[in-house]
C-alpha atoms as a PDB file:
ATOM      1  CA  UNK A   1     -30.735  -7.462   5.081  1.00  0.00           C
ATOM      2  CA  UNK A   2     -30.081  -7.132   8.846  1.00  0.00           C
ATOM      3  CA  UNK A   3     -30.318  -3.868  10.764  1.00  0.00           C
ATOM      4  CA  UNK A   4     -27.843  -4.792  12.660  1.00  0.00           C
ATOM      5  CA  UNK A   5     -24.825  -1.566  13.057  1.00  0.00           C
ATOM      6  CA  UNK A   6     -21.684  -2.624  11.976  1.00  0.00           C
ATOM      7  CA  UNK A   7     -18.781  -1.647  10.017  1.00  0.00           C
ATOM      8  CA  UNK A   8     -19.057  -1.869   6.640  1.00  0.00           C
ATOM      9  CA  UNK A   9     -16.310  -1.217   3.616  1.00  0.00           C
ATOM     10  CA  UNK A  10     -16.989   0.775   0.360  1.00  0.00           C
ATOM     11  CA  UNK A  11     -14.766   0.572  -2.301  1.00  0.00           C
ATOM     12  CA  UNK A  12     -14.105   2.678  -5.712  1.00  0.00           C
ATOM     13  CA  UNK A  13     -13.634   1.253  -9.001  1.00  0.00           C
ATOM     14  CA  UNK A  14     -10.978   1.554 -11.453  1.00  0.00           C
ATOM     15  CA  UNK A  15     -10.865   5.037 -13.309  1.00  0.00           C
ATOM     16  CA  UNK A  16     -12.695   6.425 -10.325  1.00  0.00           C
ATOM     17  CA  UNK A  17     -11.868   9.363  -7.970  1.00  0.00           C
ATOM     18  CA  UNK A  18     -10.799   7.367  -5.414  1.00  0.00           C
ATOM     19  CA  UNK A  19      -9.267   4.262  -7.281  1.00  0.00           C
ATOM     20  CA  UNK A  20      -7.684   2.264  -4.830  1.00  0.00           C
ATOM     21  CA  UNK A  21      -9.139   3.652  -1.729  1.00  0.00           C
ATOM     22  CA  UNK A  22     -12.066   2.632   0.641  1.00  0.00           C
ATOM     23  CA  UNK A  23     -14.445   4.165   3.379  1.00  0.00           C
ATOM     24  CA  UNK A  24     -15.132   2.498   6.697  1.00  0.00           C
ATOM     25  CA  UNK A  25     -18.854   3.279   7.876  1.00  0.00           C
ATOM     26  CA  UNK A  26     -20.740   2.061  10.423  1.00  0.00           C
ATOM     27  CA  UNK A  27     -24.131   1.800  10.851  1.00  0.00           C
ATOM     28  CA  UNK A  28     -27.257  -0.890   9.345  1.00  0.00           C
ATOM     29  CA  UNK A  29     -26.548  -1.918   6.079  1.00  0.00           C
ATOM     30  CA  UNK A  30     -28.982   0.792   4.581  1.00  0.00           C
ATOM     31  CA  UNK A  31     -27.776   3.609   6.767  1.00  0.00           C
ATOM     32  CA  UNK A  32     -24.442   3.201   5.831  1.00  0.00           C
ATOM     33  CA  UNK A  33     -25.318   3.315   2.226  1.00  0.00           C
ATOM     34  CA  UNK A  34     -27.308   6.325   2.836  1.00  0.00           C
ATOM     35  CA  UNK A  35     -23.771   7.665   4.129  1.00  0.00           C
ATOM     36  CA  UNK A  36     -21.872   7.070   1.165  1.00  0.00           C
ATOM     37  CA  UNK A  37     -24.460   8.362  -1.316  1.00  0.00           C
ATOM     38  CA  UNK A  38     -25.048  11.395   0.069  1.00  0.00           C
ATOM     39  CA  UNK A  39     -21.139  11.833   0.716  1.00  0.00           C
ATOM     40  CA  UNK A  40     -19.907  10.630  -2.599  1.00  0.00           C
ATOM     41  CA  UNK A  41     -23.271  10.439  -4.893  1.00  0.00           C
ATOM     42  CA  UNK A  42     -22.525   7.368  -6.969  1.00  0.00           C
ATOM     43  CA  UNK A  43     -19.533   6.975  -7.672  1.00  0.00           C
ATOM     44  CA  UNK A  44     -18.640   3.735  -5.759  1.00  0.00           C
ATOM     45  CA  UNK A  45     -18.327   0.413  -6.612  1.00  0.00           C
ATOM     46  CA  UNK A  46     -19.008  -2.169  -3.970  1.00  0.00           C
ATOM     47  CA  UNK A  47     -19.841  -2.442  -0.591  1.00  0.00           C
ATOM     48  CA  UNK A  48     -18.784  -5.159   1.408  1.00  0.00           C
ATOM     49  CA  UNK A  49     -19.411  -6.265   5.577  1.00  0.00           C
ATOM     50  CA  UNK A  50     -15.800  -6.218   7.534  1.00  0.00           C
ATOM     51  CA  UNK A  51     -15.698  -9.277   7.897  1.00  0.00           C
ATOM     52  CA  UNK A  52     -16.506  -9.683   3.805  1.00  0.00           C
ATOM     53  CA  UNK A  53     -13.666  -7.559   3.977  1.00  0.00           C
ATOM     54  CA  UNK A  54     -11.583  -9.070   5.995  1.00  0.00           C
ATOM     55  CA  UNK A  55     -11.819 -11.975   4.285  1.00  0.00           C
ATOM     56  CA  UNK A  56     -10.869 -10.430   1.057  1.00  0.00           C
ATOM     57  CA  UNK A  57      -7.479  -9.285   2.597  1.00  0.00           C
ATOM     58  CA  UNK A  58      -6.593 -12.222   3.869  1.00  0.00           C
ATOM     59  CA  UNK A  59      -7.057 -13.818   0.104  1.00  0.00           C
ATOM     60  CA  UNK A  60      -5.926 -11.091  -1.861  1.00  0.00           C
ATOM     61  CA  UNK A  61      -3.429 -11.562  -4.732  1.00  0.00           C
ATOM     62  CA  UNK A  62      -0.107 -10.129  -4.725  1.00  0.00           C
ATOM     63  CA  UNK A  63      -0.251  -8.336  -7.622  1.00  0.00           C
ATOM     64  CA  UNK A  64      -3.528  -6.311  -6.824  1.00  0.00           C
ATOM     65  CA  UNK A  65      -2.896  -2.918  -5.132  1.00  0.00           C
ATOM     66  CA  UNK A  66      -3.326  -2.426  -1.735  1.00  0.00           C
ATOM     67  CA  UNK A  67      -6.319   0.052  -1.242  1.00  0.00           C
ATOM     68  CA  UNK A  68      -5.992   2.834   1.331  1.00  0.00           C
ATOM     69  CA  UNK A  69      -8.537   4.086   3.410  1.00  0.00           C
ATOM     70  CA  UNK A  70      -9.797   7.302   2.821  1.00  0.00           C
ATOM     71  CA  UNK A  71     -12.382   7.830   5.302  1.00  0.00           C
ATOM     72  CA  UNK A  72     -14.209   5.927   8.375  1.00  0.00           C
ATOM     73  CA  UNK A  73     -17.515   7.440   9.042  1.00  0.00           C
ATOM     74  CA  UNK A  74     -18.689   6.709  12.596  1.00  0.00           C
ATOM     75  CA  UNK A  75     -22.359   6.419  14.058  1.00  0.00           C
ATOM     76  CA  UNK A  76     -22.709  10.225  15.208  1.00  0.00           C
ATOM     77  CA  UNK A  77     -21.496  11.682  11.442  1.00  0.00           C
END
């Protein structure tokens, strides 16, 4: 994987918490993985680049919900 910083999407599964939400961190693809399992253990599903994300909004099917974003997570937090 790169260590390259950018933003990167993390998504909860169904019966989860925080079913039909996401969390916007940035930071190397490790880092920001670090960030969501110290801030929500693991209890996450997947974690996608924005652009993966992107992507996936721009193909999503109607009937899927629309997932909200819970938190973004910059560099300094």
């Amino acid at each position: 994987m790169s260590e390259e910083k950018r933003w990167y999407i993390f998504t909860f599964g169904c019966g989860q918490q925080h079913a039909n939400q996401y969390v916007r961190i940035y930071g190397t693809f490790g880092s920001a993985r670090q960030k969501m399992f110290d801030r929500y253990g693991s209890e996450w599903s997947f974690q996608y680049t924005q652009e993966e994300w992107d992507d996936w909004e721009r193909r999503r099917p109607p009937y899927l919900p629309i997932e909200t974003m819970l938190e973004e997570i910059g560099e300094d937090k």
